[in-house]
Structure formats: C-alpha cells, structure tokens
C-alpha atoms as a PDB file:
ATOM      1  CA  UNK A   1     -20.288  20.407  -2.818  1.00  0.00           C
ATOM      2  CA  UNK A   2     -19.212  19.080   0.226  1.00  0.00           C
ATOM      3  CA  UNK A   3     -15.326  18.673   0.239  1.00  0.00           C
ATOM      4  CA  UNK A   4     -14.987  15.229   2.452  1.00  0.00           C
ATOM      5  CA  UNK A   5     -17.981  13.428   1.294  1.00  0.00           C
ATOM      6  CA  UNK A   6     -16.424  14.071  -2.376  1.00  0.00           C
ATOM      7  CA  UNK A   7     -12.784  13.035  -1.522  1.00  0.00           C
ATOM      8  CA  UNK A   8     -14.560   9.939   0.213  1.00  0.00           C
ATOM      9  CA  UNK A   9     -16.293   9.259  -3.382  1.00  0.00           C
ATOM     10  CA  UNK A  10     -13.384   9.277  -4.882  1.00  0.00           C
ATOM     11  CA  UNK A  11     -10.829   7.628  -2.296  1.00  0.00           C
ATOM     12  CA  UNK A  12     -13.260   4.285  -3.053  1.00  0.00           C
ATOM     13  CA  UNK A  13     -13.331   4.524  -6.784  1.00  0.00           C
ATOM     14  CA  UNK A  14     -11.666   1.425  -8.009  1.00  0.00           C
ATOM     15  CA  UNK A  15     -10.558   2.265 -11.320  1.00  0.00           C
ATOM     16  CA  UNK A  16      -8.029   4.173 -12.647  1.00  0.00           C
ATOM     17  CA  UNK A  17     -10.010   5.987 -15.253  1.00  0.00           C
ATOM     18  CA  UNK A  18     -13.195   6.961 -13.546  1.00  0.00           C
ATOM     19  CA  UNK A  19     -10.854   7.935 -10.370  1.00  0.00           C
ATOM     20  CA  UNK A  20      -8.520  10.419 -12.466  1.00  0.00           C
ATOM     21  CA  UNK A  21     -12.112  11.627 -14.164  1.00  0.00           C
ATOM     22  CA  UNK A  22     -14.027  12.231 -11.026  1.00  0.00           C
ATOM     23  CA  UNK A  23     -10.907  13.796  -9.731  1.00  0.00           C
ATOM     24  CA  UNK A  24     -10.385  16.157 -12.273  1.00  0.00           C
ATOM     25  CA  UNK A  25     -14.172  17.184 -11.766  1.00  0.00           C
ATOM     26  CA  UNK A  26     -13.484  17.985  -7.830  1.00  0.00           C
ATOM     27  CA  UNK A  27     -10.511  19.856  -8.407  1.00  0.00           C
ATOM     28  CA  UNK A  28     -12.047  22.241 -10.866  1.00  0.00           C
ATOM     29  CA  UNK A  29     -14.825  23.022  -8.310  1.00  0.00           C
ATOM     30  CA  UNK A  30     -12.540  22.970  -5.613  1.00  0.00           C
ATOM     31  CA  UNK A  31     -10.647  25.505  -7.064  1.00  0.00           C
ATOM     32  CA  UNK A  32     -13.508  28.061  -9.039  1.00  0.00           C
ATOM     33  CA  UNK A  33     -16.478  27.495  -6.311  1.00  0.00           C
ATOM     34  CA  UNK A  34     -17.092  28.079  -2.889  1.00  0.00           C
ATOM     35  CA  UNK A  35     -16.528  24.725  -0.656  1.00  0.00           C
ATOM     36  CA  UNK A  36     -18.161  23.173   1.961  1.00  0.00           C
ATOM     37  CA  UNK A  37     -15.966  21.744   4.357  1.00  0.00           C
ATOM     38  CA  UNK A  38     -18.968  20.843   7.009  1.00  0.00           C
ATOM     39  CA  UNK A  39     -18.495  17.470   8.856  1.00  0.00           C
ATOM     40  CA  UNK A  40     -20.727  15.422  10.320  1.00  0.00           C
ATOM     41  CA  UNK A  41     -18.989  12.096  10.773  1.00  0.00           C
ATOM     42  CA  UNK A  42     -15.819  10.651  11.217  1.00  0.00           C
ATOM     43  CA  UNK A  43     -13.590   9.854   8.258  1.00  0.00           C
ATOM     44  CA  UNK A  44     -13.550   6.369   7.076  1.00  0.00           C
ATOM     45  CA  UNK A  45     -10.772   4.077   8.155  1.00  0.00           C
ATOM     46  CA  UNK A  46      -9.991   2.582   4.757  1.00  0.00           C
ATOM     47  CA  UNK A  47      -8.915  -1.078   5.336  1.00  0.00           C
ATOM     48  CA  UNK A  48      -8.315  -2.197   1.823  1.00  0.00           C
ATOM     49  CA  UNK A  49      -6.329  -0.175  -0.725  1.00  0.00           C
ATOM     50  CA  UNK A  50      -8.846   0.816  -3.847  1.00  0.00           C
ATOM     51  CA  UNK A  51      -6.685  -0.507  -6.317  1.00  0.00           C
ATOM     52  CA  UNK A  52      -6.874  -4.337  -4.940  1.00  0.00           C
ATOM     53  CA  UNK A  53     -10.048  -5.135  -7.188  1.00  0.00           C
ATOM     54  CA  UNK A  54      -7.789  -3.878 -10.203  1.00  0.00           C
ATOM     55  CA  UNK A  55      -3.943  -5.264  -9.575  1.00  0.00           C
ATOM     56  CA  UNK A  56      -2.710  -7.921  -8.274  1.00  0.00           C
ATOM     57  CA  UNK A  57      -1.167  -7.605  -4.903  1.00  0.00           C
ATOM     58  CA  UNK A  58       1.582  -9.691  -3.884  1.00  0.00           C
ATOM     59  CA  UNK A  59       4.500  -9.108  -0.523  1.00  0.00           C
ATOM     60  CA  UNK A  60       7.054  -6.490  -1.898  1.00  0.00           C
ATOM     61  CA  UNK A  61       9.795  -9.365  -2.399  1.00  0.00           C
ATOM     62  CA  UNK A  62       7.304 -10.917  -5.085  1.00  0.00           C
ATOM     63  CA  UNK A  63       6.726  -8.052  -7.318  1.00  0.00           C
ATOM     64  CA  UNK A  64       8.718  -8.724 -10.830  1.00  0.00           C
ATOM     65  CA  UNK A  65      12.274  -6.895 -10.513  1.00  0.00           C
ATOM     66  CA  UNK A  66      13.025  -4.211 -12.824  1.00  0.00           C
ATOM     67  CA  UNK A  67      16.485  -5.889 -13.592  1.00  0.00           C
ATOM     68  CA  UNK A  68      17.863  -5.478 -17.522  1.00  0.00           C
ATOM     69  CA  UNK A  69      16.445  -2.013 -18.291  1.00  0.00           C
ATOM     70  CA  UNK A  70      17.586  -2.933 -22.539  1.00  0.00           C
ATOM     71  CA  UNK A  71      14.498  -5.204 -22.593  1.00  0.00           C
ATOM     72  CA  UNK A  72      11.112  -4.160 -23.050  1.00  0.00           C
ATOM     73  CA  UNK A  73      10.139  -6.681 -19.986  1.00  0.00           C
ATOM     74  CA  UNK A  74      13.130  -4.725 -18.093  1.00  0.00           C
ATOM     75  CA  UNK A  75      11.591  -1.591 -19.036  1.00  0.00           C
ATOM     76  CA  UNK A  76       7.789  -2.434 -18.120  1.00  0.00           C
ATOM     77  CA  UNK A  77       8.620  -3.569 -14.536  1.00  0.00           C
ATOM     78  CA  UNK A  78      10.298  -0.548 -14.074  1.00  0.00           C
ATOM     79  CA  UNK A  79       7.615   1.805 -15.204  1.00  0.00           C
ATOM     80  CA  UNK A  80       4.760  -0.324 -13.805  1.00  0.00           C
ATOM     81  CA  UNK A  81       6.841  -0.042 -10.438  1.00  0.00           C
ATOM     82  CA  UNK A  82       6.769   3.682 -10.342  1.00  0.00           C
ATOM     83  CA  UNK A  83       3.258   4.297 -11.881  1.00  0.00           C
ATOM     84  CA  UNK A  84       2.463   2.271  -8.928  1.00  0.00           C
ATOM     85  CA  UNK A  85       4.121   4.582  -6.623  1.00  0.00           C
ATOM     86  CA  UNK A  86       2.734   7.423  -8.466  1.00  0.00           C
ATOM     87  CA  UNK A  87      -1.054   6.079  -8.432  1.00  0.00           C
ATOM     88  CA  UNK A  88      -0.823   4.999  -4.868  1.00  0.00           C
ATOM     89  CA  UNK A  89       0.410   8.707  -4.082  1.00  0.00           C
ATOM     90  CA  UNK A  90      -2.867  10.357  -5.660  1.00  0.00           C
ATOM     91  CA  UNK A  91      -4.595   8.051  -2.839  1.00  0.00           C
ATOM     92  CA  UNK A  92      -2.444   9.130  -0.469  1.00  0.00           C
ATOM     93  CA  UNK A  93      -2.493  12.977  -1.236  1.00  0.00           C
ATOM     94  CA  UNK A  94      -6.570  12.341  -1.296  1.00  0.00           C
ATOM     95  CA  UNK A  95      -6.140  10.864   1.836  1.00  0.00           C
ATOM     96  CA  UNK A  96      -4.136  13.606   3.873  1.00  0.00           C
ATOM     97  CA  UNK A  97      -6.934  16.425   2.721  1.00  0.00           C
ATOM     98  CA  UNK A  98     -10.011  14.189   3.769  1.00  0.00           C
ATOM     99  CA  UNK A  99      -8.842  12.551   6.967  1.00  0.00           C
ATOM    100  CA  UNK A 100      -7.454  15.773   9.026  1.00  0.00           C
ATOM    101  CA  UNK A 101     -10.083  17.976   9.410  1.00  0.00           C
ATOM    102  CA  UNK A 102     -10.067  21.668  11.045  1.00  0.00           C
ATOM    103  CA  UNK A 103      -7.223  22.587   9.501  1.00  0.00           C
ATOM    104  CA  UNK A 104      -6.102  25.847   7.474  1.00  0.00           C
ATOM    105  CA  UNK A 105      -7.782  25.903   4.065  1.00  0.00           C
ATOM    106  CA  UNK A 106      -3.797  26.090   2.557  1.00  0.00           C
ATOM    107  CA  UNK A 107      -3.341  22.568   4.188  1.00  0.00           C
ATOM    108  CA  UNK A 108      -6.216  20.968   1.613  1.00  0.00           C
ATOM    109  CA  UNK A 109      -5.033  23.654  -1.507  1.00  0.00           C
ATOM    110  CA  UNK A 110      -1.740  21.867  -0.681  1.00  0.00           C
ATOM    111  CA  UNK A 111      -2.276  18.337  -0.736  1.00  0.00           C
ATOM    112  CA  UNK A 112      -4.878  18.718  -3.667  1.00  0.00           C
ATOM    113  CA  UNK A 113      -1.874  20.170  -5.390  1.00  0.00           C
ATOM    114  CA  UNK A 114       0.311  17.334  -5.100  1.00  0.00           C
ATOM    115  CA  UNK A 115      -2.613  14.966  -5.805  1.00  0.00           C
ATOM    116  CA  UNK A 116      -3.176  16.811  -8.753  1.00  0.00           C
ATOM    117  CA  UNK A 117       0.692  16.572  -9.517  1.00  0.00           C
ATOM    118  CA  UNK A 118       0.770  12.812  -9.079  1.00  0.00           C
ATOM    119  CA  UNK A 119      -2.353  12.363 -11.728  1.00  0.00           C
ATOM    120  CA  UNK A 120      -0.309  13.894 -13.894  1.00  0.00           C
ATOM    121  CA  UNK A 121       3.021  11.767 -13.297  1.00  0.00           C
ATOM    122  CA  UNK A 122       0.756   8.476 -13.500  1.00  0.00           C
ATOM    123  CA  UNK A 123      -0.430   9.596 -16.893  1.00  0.00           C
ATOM    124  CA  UNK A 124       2.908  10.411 -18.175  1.00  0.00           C
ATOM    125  CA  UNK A 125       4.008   6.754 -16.907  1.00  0.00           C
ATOM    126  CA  UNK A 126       0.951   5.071 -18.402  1.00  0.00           C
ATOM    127  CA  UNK A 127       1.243   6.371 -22.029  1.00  0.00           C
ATOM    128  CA  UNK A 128       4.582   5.322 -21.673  1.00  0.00           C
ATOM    129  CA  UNK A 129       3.393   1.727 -20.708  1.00  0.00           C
ATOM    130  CA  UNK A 130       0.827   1.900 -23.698  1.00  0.00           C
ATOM    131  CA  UNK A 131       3.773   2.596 -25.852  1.00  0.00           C
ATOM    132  CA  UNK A 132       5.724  -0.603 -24.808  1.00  0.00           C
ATOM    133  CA  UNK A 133       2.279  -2.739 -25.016  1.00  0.00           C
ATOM    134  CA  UNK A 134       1.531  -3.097 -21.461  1.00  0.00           C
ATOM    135  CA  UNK A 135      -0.437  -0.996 -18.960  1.00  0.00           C
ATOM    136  CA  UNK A 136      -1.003  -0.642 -15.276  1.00  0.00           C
ATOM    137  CA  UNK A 137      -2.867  -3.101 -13.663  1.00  0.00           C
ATOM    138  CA  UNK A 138      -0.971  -6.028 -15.700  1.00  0.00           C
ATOM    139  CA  UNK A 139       1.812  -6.510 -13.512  1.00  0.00           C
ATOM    140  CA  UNK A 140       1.720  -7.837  -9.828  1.00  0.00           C
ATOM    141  CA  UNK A 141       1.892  -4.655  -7.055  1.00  0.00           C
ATOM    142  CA  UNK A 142       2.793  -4.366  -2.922  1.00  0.00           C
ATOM    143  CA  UNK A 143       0.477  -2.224  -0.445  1.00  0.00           C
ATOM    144  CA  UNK A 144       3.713  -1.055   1.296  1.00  0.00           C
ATOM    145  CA  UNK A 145       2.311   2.581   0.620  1.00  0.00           C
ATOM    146  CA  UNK A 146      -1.267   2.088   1.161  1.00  0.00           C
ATOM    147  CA  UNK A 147      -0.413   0.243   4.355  1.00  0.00           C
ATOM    148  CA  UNK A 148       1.769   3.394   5.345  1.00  0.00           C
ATOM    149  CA  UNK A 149      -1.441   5.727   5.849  1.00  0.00           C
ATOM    150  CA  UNK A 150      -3.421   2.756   7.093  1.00  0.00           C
ATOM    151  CA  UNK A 151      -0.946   2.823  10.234  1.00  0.00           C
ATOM    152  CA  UNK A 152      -0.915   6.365  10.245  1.00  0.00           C
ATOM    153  CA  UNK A 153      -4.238   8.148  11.938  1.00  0.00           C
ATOM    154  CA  UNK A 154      -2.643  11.214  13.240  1.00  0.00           C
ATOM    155  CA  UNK A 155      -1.740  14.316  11.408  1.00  0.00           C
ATOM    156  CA  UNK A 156       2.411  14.147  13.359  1.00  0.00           C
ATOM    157  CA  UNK A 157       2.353  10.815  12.342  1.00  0.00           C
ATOM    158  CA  UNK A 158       1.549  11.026   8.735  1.00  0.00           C
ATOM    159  CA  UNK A 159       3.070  13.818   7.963  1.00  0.00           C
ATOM    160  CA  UNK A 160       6.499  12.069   9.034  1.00  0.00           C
ATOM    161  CA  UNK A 161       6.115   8.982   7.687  1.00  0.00           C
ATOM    162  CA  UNK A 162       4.429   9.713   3.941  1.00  0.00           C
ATOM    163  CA  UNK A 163       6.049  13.075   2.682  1.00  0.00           C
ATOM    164  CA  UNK A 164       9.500  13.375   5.006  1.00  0.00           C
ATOM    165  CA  UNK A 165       9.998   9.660   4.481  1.00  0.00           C
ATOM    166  CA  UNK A 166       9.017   7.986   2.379  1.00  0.00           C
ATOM    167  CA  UNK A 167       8.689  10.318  -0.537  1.00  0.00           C
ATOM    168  CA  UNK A 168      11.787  11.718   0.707  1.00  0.00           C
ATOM    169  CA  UNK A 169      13.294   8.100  -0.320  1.00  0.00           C
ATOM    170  CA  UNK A 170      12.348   8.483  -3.514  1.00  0.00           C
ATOM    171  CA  UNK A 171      14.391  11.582  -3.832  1.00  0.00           C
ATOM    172  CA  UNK A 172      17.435   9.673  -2.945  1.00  0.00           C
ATOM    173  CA  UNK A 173      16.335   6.190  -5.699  1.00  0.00           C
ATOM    174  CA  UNK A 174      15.223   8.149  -8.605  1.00  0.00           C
ATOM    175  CA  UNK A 175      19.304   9.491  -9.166  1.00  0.00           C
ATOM    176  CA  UNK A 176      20.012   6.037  -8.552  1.00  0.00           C
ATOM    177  CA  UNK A 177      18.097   5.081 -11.577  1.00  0.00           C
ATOM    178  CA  UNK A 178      18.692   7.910 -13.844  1.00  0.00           C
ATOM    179  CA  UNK A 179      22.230   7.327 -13.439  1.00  0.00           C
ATOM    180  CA  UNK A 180      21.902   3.876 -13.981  1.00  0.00           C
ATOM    181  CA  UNK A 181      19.871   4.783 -17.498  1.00  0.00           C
ATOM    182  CA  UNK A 182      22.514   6.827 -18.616  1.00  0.00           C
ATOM    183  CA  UNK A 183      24.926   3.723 -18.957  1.00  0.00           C
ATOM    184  CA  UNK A 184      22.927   2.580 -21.195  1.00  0.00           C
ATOM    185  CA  UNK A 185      22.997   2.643 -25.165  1.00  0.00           C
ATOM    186  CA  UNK A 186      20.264   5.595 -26.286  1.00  0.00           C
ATOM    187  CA  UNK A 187      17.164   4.899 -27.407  1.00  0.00           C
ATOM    188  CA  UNK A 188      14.176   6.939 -27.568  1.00  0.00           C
ATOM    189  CA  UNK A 189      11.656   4.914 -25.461  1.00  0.00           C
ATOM    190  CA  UNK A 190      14.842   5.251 -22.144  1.00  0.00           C
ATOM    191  CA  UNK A 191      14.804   8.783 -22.712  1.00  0.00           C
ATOM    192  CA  UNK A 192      11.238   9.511 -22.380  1.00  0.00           C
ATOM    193  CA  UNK A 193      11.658   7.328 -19.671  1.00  0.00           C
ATOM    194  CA  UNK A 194      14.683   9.626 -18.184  1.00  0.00           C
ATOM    195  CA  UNK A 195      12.462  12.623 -19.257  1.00  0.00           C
ATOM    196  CA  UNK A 196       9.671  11.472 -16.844  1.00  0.00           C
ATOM    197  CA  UNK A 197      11.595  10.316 -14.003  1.00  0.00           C
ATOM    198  CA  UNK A 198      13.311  13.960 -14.231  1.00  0.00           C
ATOM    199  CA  UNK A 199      10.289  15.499 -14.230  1.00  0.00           C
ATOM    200  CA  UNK A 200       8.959  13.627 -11.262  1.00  0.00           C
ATOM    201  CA  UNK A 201      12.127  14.127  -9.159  1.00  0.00           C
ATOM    202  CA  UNK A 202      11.882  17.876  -9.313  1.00  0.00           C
ATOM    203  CA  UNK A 203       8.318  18.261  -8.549  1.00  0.00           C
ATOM    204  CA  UNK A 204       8.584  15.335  -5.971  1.00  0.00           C
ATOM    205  CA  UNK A 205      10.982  18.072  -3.922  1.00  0.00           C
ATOM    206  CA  UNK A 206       8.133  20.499  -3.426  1.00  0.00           C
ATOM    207  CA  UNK A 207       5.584  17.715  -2.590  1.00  0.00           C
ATOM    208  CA  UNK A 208       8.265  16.566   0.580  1.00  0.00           C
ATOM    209  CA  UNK A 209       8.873  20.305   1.275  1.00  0.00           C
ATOM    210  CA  UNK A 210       4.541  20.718   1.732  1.00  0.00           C
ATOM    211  CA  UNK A 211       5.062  17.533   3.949  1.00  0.00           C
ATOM    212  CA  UNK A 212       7.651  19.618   6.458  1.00  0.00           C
ATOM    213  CA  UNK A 213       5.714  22.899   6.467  1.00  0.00           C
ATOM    214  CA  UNK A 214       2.712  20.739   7.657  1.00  0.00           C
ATOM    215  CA  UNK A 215       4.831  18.208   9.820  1.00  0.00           C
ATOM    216  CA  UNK A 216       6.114  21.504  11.745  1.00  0.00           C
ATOM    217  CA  UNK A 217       2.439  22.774  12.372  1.00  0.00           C
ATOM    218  CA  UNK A 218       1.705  19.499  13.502  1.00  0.00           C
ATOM    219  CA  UNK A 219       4.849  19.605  15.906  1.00  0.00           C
ATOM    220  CA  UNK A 220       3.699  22.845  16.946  1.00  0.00           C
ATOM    221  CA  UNK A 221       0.251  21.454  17.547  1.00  0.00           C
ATOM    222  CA  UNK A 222       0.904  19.403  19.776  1.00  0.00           C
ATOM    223  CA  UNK A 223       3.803  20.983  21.356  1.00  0.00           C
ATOM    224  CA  UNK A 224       6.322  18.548  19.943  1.00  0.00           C
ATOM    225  CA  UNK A 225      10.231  18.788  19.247  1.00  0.00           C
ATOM    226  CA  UNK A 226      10.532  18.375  15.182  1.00  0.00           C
ATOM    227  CA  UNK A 227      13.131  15.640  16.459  1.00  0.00           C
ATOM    228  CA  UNK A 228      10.226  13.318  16.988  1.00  0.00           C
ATOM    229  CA  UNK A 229      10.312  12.986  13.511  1.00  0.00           C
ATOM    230  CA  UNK A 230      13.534   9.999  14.198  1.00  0.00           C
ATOM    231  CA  UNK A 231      10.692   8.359  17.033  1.00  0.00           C
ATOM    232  CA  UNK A 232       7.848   8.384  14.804  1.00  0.00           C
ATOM    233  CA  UNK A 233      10.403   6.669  11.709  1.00  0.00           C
ATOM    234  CA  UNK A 234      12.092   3.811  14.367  1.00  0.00           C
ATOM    235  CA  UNK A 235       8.348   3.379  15.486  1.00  0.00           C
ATOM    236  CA  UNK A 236       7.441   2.117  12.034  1.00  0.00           C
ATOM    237  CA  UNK A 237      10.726   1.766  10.169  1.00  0.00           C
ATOM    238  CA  UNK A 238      13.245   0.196  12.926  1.00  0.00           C
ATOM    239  CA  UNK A 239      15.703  -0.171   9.278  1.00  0.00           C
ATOM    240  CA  UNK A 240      15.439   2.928   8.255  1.00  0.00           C
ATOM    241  CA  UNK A 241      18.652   5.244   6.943  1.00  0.00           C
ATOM    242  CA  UNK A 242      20.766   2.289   6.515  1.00  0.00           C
ATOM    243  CA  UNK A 243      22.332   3.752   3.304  1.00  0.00           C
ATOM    244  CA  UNK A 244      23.602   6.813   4.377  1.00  0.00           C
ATOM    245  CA  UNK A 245      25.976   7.085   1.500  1.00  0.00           C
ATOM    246  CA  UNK A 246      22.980   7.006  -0.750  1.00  0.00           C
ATOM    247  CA  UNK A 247      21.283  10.233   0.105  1.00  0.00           C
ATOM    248  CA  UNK A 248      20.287  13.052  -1.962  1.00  0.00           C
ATOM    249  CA  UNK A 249      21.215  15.786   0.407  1.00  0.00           C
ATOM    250  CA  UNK A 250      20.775  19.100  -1.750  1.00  0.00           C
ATOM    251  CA  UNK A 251      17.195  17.741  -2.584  1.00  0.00           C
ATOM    252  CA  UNK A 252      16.815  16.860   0.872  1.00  0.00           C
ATOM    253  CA  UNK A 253      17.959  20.078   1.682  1.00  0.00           C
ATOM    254  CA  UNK A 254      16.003  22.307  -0.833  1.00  0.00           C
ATOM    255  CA  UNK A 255      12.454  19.801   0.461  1.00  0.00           C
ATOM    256  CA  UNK A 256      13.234  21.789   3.786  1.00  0.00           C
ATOM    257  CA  UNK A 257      15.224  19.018   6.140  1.00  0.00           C
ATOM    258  CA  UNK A 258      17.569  20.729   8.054  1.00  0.00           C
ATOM    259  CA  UNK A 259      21.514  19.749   8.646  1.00  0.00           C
ATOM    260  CA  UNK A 260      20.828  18.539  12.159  1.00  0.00           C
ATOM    261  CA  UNK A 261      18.647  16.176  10.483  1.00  0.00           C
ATOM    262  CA  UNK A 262      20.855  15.415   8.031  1.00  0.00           C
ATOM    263  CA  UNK A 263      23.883  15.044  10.107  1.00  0.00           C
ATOM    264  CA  UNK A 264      21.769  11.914  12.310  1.00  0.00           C
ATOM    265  CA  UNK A 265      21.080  10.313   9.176  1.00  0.00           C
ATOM    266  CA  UNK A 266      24.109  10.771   7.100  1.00  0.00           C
ATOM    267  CA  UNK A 267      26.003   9.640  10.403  1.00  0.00           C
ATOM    268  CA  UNK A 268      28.225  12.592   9.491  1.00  0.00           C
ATOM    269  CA  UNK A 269      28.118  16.248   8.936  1.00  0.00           C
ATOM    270  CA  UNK A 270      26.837  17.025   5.578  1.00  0.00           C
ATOM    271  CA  UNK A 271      26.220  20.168   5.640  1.00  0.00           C
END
C-alpha cells in the first residue's frame, strides 16, 4: 500500500460514508502492515472541498444560527455546525499526513491519530442528528476550514494556522457553549449533547498540542523564531485575538502555548 496515493483516494471521496469506510480500511493497514511512503509526484492542490457535491455551501454569515438551543431546530443547527467542523477536520488531518512529505514517520502516526479522533467525534454528532430527525448534509455549510489548508502549502504555515489556531479557537467556544447549555432546563437529548461536546474539548487539547510539537520542528526547520507564529496569524487573520477575555488559558496552556504567547494575546499576563 502506498501511503499518499491512499490518503489521495480518500481526500477525494465525496461521501461521508464511503470516506469514514475507506478510512477505517487505511488506518488498520497503516497501523498492522508495513507502509510505503515512496513518492513520485507532487501532492495534489485540492481546489474544491470534497464535501461540496454533498452540502450546501453558503458565506459563513449565511449558515442558519444556532440561536434557541430548547428547540429541536435550535439544537440541529448547532450540531450540524460542529459535525461540520468535525468532518472538515478528518479532511484536514488527511491533509497534513499526505501533503508534507519526508518527514518523521511520528509526524503521519500523529495526524492519522487525530483524523482517526475526528471520525469518531463526527459519528458521535451524527447519531445525535439521526436522533433529532435530521442529518449532515441537510443544512447549509461555509469552506472557512477547507479554505484554511487551501491557503496553507507549507508545513510553518499550516501548522500555525490549523492546529495552534484555529482548533485552538475551538478550545476557547466549546466552554462558551457548554456553559451556555447548562442554563438550560435538562433534558436528555442537551446532555448527550454536553456529553459530546465534553468529550471533544478534551481530546481537541491533545490534537492542538500535536499541532505545536510539529509547528516547533517546522520552526526549527527552517530556522525560525516560534514568534512567527503572530506573522503567519496577522498574514491570514488581520482580526484575530480580539476577545482576549474569552480565552481558555489552562487548555491553551496544557495544548503546549507558552505564557509569552499567552501574555501577547491575552494583552496581559496570564500566567
């Protein structure tokens, strides 16, 4: 089996289903059998997101907000939103192990891991949308992530921008909505829905903490101050860290971002 002409396989497959199937298949080799990590040709710039054949894609301001969490359409938009997310992120895991090539065999165990992570939290999300009557695909979606590692071609660069950012954001919004849950009335389809997100957060700490071990080999690569991280985020994101009250800084913390880091966005010491 050769390991980038599989991940490219995959990477293209437009549905869910037969992605998360063929997937599964890979990983299982990848971890029992010997690999072949051979390559002949360049990776494949990937212009067009895999998922745009099967959900809609609007701008990010039209996608339906996830506003009264006590109604079941309240409740959909907000799990459709983050299976979204989560789906998107198996692409983007994919996507780190087959475009960066040469590197240490615990780089592609790593992000094959995470991929592997974010099948699972896309599968928790979707029986939960199966419970309410819905499912993914059924509700508009943005390309803001897929669009991310479109603009992103160099190892520094994505390692930056997709785990130390913007998964890193997530680790500051998922408290945001857990504590908004909690304020309202119990009922057993918002607690699985608390149970997930829970789960996600924790596990989404170690999946930003595999994005700065492999942002500071890249740094190291090519002989770069870890403070290039700020260049790389105005480059892309002149808005960023406009909520500085908002961050989760023990998570931060614990996913390996250090207090220099985040005293400059913080605009205070926090640590």
């Amino acid at each position: 089996m050769n390991f980038y002409n599989e991940l490219e396989v995959i990477l293209e497959i437009k549905t869910p289903t037969e992605k998360l199937e063929k997937f599964r298949e890979f990983y299982k080799e990848f971890v029992q059998q010997e690999i072949d990590f051979s390559s002949e040709e360049n990776p494949k710039i990937f212009t067009q997101p895999a998922y745009e054949g099967f959900c809609k894609v609007v701008p990010p301001q039209k996608v339906p907000k996830r506003s009264n969490l006590t109604t079941k359409e309240g409740q959909i938009n907000l799990l459709h939103a983050v299976a979204h997310i989560e789906y998107s992120a198996i692409d983007l895991a994919l996507d780190a192990a087959y475009r960066f090539r040469g590197l240490p065999r615990k780089y592609y165990e790593d992000w094959l891991e995470v991929a592997n992570d974010e099948v699972r939290h896309f599968e928790m999300l979707e029986t939960l949308l199966d419970e309410l009557g819905s499912s993914y695909g059924e509700i508009e979606v943005h390309n803001s992530l897929f669009e991310a590692s479109f603009k992103t071609q160099t190892l520094l660069e994505r390692m930056a921008v997709v785990p130390r950012y913007l998964e890193a954001n997530g680790l500051d919004a998922t408290p945001m909505i857990l504590e908004k849950l909690k304020n309202y009335p119990k009922n057993e389809i918002l607690e699985k829905i608390k149970s997930a997100l829970t789960i996600i957060l924790q596990e989404e700490i170690d999946h930003v903490k595999k994005g700065d071990v492999w942002f500071s080999y890249a740094c190291e690569l090519e002989n770069e101050d870890p403070s290039v991280f700020f260049d790389i985020i105005k480059k892309y994101y002149p808005r960023s860290f406009l909520r500085p009250d908002d961050l989760n800084i023990e998570a931060r913390k614990e996913a390996g971002f250090s207090c220099s880091e985040l005293k400059i966005m913080a605009n205070k010491e926090v640590c």
